[in-house]
Protein backbone atom coordinates (compact mmCIF):
# COMPACT_ATOMS: atom_id res chain seq x y z
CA UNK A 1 103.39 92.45 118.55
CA UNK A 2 105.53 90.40 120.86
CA UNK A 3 108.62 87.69 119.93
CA UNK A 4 105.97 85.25 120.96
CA UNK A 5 103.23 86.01 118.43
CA UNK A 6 105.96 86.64 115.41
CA UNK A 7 107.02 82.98 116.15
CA UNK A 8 103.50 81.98 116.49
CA UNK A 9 102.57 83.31 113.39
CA UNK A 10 104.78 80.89 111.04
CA UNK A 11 102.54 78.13 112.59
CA UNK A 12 99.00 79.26 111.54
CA UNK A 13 97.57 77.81 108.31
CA UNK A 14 94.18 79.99 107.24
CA UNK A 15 91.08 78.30 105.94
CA UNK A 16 88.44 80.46 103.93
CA UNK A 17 85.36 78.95 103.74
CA UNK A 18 83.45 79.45 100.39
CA UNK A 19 80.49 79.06 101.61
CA UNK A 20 77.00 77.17 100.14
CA UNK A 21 74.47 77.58 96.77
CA UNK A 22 74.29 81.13 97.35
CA UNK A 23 71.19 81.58 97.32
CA UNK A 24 70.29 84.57 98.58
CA UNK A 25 72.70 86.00 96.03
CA UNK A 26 71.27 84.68 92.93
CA UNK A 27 71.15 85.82 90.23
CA UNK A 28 74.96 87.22 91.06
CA UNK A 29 76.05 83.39 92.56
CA UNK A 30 74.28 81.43 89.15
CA UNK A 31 77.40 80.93 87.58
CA UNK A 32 80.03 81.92 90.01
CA UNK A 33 80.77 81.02 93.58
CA UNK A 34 79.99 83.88 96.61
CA UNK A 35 83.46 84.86 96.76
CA UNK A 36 84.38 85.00 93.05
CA UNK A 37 81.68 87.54 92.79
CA UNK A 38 83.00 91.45 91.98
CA UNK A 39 82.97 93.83 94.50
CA UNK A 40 83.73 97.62 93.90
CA UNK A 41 84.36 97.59 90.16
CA UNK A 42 87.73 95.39 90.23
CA UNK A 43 87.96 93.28 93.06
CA UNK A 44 85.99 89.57 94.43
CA UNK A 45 84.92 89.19 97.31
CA UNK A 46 87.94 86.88 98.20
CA UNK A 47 89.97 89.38 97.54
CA UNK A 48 89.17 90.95 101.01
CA UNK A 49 90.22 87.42 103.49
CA UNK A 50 93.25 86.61 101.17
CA UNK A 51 94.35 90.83 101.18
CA UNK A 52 93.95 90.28 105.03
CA UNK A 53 95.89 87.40 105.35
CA UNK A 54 98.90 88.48 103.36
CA UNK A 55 98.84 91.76 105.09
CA UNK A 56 98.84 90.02 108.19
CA UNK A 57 102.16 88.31 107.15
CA UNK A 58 99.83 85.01 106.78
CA UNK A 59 100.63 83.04 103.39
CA UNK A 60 99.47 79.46 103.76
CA UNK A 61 96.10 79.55 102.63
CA UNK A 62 93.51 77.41 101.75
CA UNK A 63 89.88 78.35 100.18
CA UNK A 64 87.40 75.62 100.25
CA UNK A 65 84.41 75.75 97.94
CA UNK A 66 82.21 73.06 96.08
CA UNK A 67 79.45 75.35 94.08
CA UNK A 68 80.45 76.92 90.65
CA UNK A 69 84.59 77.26 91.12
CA UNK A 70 85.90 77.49 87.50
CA UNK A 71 85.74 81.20 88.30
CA UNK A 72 87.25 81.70 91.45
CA UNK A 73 89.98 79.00 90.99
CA UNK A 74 90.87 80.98 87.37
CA UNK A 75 91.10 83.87 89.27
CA UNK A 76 93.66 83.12 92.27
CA UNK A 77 95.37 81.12 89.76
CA UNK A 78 96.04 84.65 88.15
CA UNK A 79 96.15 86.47 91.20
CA UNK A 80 97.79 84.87 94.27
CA UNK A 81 101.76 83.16 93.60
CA UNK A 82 104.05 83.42 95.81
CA UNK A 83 107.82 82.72 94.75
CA UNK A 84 109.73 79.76 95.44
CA UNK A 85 111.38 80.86 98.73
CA UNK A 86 108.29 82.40 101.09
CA UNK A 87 106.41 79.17 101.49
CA UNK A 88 103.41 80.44 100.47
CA UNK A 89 100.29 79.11 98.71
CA UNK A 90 96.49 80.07 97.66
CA UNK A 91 94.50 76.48 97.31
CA UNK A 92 91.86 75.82 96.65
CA UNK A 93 90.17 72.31 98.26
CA UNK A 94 86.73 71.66 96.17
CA UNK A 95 84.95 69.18 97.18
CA UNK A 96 85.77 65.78 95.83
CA UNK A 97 85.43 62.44 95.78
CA UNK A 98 88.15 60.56 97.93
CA UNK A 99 88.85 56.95 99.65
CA UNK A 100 87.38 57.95 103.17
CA UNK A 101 84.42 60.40 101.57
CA UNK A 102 81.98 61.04 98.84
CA UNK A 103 79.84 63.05 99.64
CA UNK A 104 79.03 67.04 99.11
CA UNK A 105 80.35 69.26 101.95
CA UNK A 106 77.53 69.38 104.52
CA UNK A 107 78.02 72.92 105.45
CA UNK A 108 81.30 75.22 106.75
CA UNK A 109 82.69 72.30 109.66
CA UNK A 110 81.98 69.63 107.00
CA UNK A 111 84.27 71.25 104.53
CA UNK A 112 86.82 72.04 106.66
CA UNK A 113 86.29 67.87 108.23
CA UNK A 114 86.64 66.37 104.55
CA UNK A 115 90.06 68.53 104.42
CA UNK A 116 91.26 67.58 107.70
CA UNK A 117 94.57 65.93 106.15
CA UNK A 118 95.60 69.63 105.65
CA UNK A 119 95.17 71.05 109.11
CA UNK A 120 96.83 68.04 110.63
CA UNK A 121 100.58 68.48 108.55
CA UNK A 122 102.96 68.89 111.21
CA UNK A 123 104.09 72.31 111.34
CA UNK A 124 100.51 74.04 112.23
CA UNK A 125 100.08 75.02 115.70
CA UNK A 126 96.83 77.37 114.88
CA UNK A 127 93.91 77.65 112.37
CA UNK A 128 92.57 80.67 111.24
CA UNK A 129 88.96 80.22 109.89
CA UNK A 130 87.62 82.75 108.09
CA UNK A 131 84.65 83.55 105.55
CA UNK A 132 84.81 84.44 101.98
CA UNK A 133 81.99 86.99 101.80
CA UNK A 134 82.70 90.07 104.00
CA UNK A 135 83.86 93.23 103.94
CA UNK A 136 86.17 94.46 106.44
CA UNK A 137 89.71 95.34 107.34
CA UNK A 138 91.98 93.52 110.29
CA UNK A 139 95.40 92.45 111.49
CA UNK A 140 95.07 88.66 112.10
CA UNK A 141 97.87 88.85 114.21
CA UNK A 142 96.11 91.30 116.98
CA UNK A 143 93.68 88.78 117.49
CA UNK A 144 96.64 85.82 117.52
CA UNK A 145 98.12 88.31 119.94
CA UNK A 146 94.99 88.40 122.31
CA UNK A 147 94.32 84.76 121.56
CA UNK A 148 97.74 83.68 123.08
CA UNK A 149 97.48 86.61 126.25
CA UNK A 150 94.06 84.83 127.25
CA UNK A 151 95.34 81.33 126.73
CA UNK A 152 92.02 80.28 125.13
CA UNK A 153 91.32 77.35 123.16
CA UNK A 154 89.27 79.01 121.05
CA UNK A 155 89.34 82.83 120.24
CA UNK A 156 86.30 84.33 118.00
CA UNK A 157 86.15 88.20 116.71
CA UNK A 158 83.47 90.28 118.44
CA UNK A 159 81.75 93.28 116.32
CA UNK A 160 79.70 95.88 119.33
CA UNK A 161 76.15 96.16 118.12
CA UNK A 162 73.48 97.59 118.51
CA UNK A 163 69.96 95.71 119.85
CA UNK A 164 68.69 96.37 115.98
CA UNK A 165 71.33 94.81 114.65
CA UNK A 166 71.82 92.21 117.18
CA UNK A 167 68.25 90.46 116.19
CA UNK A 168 70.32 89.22 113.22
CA UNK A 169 73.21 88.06 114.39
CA UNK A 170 74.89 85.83 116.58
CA UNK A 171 75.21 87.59 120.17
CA UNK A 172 77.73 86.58 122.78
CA UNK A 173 77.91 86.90 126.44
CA UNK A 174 81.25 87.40 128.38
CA UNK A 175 82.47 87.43 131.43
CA UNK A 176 84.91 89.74 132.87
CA UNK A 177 88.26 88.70 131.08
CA UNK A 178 86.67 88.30 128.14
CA UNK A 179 85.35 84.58 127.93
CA UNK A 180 82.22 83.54 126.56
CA UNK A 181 79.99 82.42 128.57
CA UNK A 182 76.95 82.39 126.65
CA UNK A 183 75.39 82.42 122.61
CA UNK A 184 71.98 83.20 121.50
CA UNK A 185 71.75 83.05 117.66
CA UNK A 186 69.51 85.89 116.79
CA UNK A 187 67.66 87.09 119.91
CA UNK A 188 64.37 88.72 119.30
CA UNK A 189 62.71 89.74 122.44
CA UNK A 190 64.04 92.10 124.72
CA UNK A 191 63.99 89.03 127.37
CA UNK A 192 66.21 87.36 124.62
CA UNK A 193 68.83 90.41 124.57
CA UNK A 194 68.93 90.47 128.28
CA UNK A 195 70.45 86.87 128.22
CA UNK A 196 73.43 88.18 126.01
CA UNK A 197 73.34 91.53 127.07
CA UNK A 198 76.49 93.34 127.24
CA UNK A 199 77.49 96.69 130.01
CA UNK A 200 78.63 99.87 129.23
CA UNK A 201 81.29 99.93 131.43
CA UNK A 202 82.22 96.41 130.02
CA UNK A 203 83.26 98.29 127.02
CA UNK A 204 84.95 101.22 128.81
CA UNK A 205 87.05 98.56 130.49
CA UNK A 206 88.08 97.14 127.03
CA UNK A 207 89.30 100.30 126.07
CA UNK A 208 85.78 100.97 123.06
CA UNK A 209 82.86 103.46 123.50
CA UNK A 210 79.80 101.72 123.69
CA UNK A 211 77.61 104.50 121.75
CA UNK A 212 74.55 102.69 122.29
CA UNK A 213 75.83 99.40 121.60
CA UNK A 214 75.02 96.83 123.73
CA UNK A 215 75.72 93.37 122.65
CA UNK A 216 78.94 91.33 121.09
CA UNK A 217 77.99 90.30 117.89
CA UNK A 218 79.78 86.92 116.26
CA UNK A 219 81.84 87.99 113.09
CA UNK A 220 82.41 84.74 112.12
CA UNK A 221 86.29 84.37 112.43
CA UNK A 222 87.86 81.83 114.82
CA UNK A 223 91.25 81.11 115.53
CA UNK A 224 91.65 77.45 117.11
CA UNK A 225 94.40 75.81 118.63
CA UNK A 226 94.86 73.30 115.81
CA UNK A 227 94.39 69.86 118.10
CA UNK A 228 91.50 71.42 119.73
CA UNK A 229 89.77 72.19 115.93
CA UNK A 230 90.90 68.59 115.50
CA UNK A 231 89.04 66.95 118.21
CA UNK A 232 85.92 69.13 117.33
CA UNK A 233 85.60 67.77 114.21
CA UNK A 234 86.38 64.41 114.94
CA UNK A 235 84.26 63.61 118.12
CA UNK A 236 81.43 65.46 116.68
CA UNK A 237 78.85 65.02 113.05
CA UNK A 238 78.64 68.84 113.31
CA UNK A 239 77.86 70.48 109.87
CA UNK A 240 78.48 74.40 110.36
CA UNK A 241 80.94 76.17 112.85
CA UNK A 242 78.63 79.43 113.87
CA UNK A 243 75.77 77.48 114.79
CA UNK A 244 77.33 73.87 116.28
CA UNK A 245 81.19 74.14 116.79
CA UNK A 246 81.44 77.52 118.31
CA UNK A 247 78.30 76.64 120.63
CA UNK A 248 80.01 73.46 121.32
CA UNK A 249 83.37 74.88 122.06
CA UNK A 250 82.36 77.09 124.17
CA UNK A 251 80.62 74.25 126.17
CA UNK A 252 83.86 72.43 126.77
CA UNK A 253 86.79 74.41 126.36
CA UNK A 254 87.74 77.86 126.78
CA UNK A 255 86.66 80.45 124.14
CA UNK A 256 87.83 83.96 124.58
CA UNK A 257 86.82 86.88 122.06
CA UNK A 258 88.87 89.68 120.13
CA UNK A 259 87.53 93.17 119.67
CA UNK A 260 87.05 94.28 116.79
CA UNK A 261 85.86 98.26 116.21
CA UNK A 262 85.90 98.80 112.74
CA UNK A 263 83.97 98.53 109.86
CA UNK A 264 82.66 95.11 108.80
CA UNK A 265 79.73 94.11 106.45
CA UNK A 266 78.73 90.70 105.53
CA UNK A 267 77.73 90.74 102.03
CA UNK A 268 75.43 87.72 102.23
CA UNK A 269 71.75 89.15 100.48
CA UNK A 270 71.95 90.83 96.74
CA UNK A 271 70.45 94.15 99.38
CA UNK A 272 73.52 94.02 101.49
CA UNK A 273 75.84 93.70 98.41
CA UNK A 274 74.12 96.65 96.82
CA UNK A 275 74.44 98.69 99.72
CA UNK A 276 77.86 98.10 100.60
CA UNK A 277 78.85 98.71 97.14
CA UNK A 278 77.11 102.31 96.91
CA UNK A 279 78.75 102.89 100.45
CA UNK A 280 81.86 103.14 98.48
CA UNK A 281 81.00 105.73 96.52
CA UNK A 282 80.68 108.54 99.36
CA UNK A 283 83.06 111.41 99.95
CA UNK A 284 83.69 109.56 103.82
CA UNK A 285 83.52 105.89 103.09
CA UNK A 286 83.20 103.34 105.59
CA UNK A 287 85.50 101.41 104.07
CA UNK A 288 88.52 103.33 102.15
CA UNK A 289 89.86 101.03 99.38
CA UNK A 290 92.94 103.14 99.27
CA UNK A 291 95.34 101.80 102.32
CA UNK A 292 99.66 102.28 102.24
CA UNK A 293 99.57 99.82 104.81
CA UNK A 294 96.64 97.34 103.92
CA UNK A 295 96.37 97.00 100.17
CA UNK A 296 93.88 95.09 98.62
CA UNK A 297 95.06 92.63 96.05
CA UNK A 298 93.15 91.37 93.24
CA UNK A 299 94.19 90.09 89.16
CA UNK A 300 96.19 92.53 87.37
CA UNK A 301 94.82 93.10 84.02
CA UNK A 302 96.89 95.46 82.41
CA UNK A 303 94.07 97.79 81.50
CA UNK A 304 94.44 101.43 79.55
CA UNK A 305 93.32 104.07 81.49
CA UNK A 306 89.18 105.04 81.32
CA UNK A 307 88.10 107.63 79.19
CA UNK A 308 85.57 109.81 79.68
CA UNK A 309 84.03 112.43 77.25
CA UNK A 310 82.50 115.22 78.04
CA UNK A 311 80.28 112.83 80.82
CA UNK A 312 79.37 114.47 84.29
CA UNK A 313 80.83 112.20 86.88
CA UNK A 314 79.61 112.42 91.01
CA UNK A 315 80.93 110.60 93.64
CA UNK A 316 81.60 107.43 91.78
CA UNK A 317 83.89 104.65 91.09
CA UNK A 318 84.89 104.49 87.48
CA UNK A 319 87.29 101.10 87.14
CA UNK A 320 90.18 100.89 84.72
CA UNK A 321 89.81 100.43 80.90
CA UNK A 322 85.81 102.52 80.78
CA UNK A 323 84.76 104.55 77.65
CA UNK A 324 81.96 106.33 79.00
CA UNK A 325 80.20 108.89 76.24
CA UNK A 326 79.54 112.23 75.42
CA UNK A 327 76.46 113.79 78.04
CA UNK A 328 76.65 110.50 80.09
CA UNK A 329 75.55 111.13 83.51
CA UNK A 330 76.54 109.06 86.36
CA UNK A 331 76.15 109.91 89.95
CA UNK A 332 76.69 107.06 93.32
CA UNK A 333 77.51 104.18 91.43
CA UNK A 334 80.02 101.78 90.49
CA UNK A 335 81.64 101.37 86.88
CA UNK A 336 83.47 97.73 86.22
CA UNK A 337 86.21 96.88 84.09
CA UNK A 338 86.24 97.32 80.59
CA UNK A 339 82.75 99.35 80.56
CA UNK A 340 81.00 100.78 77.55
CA UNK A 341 78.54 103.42 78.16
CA UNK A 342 77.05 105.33 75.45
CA UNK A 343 76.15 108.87 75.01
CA UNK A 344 73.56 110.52 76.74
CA UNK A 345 73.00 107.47 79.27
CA UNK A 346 72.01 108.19 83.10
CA UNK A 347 73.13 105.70 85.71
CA UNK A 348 72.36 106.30 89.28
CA UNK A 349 72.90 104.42 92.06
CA UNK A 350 74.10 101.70 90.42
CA UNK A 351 76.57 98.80 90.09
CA UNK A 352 77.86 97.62 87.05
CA UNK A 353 80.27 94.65 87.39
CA UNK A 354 82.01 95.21 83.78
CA UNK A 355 83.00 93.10 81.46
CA UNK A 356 85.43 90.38 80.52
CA UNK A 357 86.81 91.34 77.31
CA UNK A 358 86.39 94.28 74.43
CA UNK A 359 84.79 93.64 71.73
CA UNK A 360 86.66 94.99 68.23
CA UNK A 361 84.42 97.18 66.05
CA UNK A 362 83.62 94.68 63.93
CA UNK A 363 82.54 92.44 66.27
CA UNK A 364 80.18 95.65 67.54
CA UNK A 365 79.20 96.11 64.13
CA UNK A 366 78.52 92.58 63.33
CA UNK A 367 75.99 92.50 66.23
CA UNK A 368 74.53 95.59 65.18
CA UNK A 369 73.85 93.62 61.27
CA UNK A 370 72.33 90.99 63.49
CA UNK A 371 69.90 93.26 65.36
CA UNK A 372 71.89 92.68 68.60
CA UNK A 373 73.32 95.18 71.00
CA UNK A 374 76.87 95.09 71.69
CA UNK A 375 78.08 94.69 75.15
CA UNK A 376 77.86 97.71 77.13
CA UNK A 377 75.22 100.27 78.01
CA UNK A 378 73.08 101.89 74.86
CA UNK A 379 72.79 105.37 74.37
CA UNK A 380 70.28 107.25 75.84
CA UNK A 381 69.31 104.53 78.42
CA UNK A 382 68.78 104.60 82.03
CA UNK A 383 69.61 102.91 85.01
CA UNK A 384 68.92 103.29 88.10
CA UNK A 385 68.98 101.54 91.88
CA UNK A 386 69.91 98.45 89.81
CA UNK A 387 72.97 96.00 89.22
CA UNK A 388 74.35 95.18 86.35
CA UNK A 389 76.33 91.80 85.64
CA UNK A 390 79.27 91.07 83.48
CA UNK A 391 78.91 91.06 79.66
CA UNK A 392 74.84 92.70 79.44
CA UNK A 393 74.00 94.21 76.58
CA UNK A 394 71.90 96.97 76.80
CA UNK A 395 70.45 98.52 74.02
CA UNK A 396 69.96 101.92 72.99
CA UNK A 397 66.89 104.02 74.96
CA UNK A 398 66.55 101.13 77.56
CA UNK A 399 64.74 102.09 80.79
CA UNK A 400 65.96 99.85 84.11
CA UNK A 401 64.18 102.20 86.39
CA UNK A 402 61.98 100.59 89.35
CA UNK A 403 59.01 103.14 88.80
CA UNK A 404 56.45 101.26 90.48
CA UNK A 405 58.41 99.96 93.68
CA UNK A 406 58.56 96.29 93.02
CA UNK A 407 59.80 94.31 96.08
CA UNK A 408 60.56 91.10 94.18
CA UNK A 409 59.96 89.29 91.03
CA UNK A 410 61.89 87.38 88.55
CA UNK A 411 62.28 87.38 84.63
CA UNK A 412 64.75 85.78 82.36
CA UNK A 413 65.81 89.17 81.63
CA UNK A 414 65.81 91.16 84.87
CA UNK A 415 65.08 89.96 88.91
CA UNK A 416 64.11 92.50 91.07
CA UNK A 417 65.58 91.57 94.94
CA UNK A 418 64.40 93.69 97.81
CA UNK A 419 63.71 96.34 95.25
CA UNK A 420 66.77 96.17 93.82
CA UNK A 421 66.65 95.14 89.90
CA UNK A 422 69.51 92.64 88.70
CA UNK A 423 70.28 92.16 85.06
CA UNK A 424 71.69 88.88 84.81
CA UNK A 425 75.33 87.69 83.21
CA UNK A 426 75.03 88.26 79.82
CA UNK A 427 71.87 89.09 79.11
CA UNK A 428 70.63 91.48 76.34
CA UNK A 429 67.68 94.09 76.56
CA UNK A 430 66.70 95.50 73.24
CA UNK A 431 66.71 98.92 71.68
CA UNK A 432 63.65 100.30 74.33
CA UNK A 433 63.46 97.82 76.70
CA UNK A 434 61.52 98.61 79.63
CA UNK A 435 61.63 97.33 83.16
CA UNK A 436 57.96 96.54 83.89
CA UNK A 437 56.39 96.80 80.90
């Protein structure tokens, strides 16, 4: 990193956007926000963008949201401060009612348009925009670096991809140095891919092996030159920045991309969440939590170690402050905070997201009196290719197994997403519940 991107970097303020409802995340996003929800046991989802940032020596932040916040504002409350003489800050700008607006944010350029009074404060020179429901790892300031080099306006992360992939995803075409030239959200057709194809020897030139990979894929992160963002959003009633600003950008101003080779997941359907998680648990994960360099941060809770008695354990994640039982078997899945697992339970390839506080034994043996089942998982019961949310209680013998291949359905007790069954927050299966029955 050169003396000009160290200076440039104490001008850059970062935006996350929170994105909308969702949706396609229910029943995980029906009382928390995308990026307040877990990910691998301990973390959120914003702890990814925020563990970024402040690895990438980036600490003015702002997160702006407008759909179930309590959550995520409780938690970087707890998790990101800063002391008195870095400068630093985690916001977060819900949407609210003010002299010039009242309205809802209209999508991810409206947001950051209702908040423009923060991009505009006098010392920022750049805007990192980033989303708050992905999975990856990156230096900010490489792609500041190649954003200053090219002397674009605009700079947006590429991800190679495959054609497969490609039909899903915003695909760029460049020219030589690296400009974009042309966008085609989510070509279909071979004549489509053509349009946006990328060559091999394109890559080679960059210094990354194609393998196969043939088009630049849009990863949703934009660094702007802070007037340029400014006149964007001001001469234009553009709602969201991957379909309408970038487009438009790259129309009228120069819009250069940044490389990026690693891994990198979006985490935007309850299938892609599941996956990603269960990715994890692998001897050679995509993604290695673990990093001397590149930490991820998230809440310290101050949990006691897990305990585990006489339980077979494969290739799993077992969070902090578990009591998993005698004869438990669990095998390529994720174990939350603060689980309870019984003895004798089997959970495979699974995610459970834990739970928010212990209960004392006579709080368990209150709900037993009351024909209740504590929180946690039953004895005896099984689980498999599901989720789990926070604070489910699952009774003793319960069977959350997906025997006959449902695709999708919904119950108040369990949804099945892409054949994936989700227990909702707090729900409670009684002694024998079956899935399906």
């Amino acid at each position: 990193m050169n003396a000009v991107t160290t200076n440039a970097m104490k001008n850059i303020l970062s935006l996350v956007l929170g994105g909308g409802r969702g949706t396609r995340l229910l029943p995980l996003t029906q009382y928390r926000s995308k990026p307040a929800v877990p990910l691998a046991g301990k973390y959120r989802l914003i702890d990814i963008p925020l563990s970024n940032c402040i690895n990438s020596g980036l600490n003015r932040i702002y997160v702006l949201t407008q759909f179930n916040s309590v959550s995520l504002h409780r938690h970087i409350r707890a998790t990101y401060r800063f002391d008195a003489y870095s400068g630093g800050f985690v916001e977060l700008l819900a949407a609210q009612q003010t002299m010039e607006r009242a309205d809802w944010y209209q999508g991810t350029a409206d947001a950051v348009r209702q908040n423009l009074r923060y991009v505009t404060e006098p010392w920022v020179e750049h805007v990192l925009v980033l989303s708050g429901d992905q999975l990856y790892r990156m230096n900010y300031l490489d792609m500041l670096e190649t954003h200053l080099k090219a002397g674009a306006d605009v700079t947006i992360a590429a991800l190679p991809v495959d054609e497969q992939a490609a039909s899903a995803m915003g695909i760029m075409r460049v020219d030589d140095a690296g400009k974009v030239v042309g966008f085609l959200e989510k070509p279909k057709t071979r004549e489509d891919l053509d349009l946006v194809r990328t060559k091999p020897k394109w890559f080679d030139a960059h210094g990354i092996a194609s393998r196969g990979r043939s088009c630049l894929a849009s990863m949703g992160i934009y660094i702007f030159n802070r007037q340029v963002l400014v006149d964007l959003l001001d001469k234009t009633a553009y709602w969201d920045f991957g379909k309408e600003i970038f487009p438009a950008a790259m129309r009228t101003h120069r819009v250069n991309v940044h490389l990026f080779d690693g891994y990198w997941e979006d985490i935007g359907t309850i299938k892609s969440f599941y996956l990603a998680n269960l990715a994890l648990c692998g001897p050679n994960p995509p993604f290695e939590l673990a990093s001397v360099d590149q930490p991820i941060f998230t809440r310290a809770r101050f949990l006691p170690p897990s305990r585990v008695d006489g339980a077979q354990v494969k290739q799993s994640l077992i969070s902090d402050g578990c009591y998993i039982g005698e004869g438990a078997v669990i095998e390529t899945s994720v174990v939350g905070v603060r689980c309870r697992i019984g003895r004798n339970a089997v959970i495979r390839n699974s995610v459970l997201l834990g739970n928010d506080d212990y209960q004392s034994a006579r709080e368990v043996e209150e709900d037993r009196e009351a024909g209740r089942p504590p929180i946690g998982i039953g004895e005896g019961s099984a689980i498999e290719g599901a989720i789990i949310d926070k604070n489910c209680r699952i009774g003793r013998g319960v069977q959350i197994v997906n025997h006959k291949n449902v695709e999708q359905s919904q119950s108040p007790e369990a949804w099945v997403c892409d054949g994936v069954t989700v227990i909702p927050k707090g729900t409670a299966l009684e002694d024998g519940w079956t899935l399906g029955r």
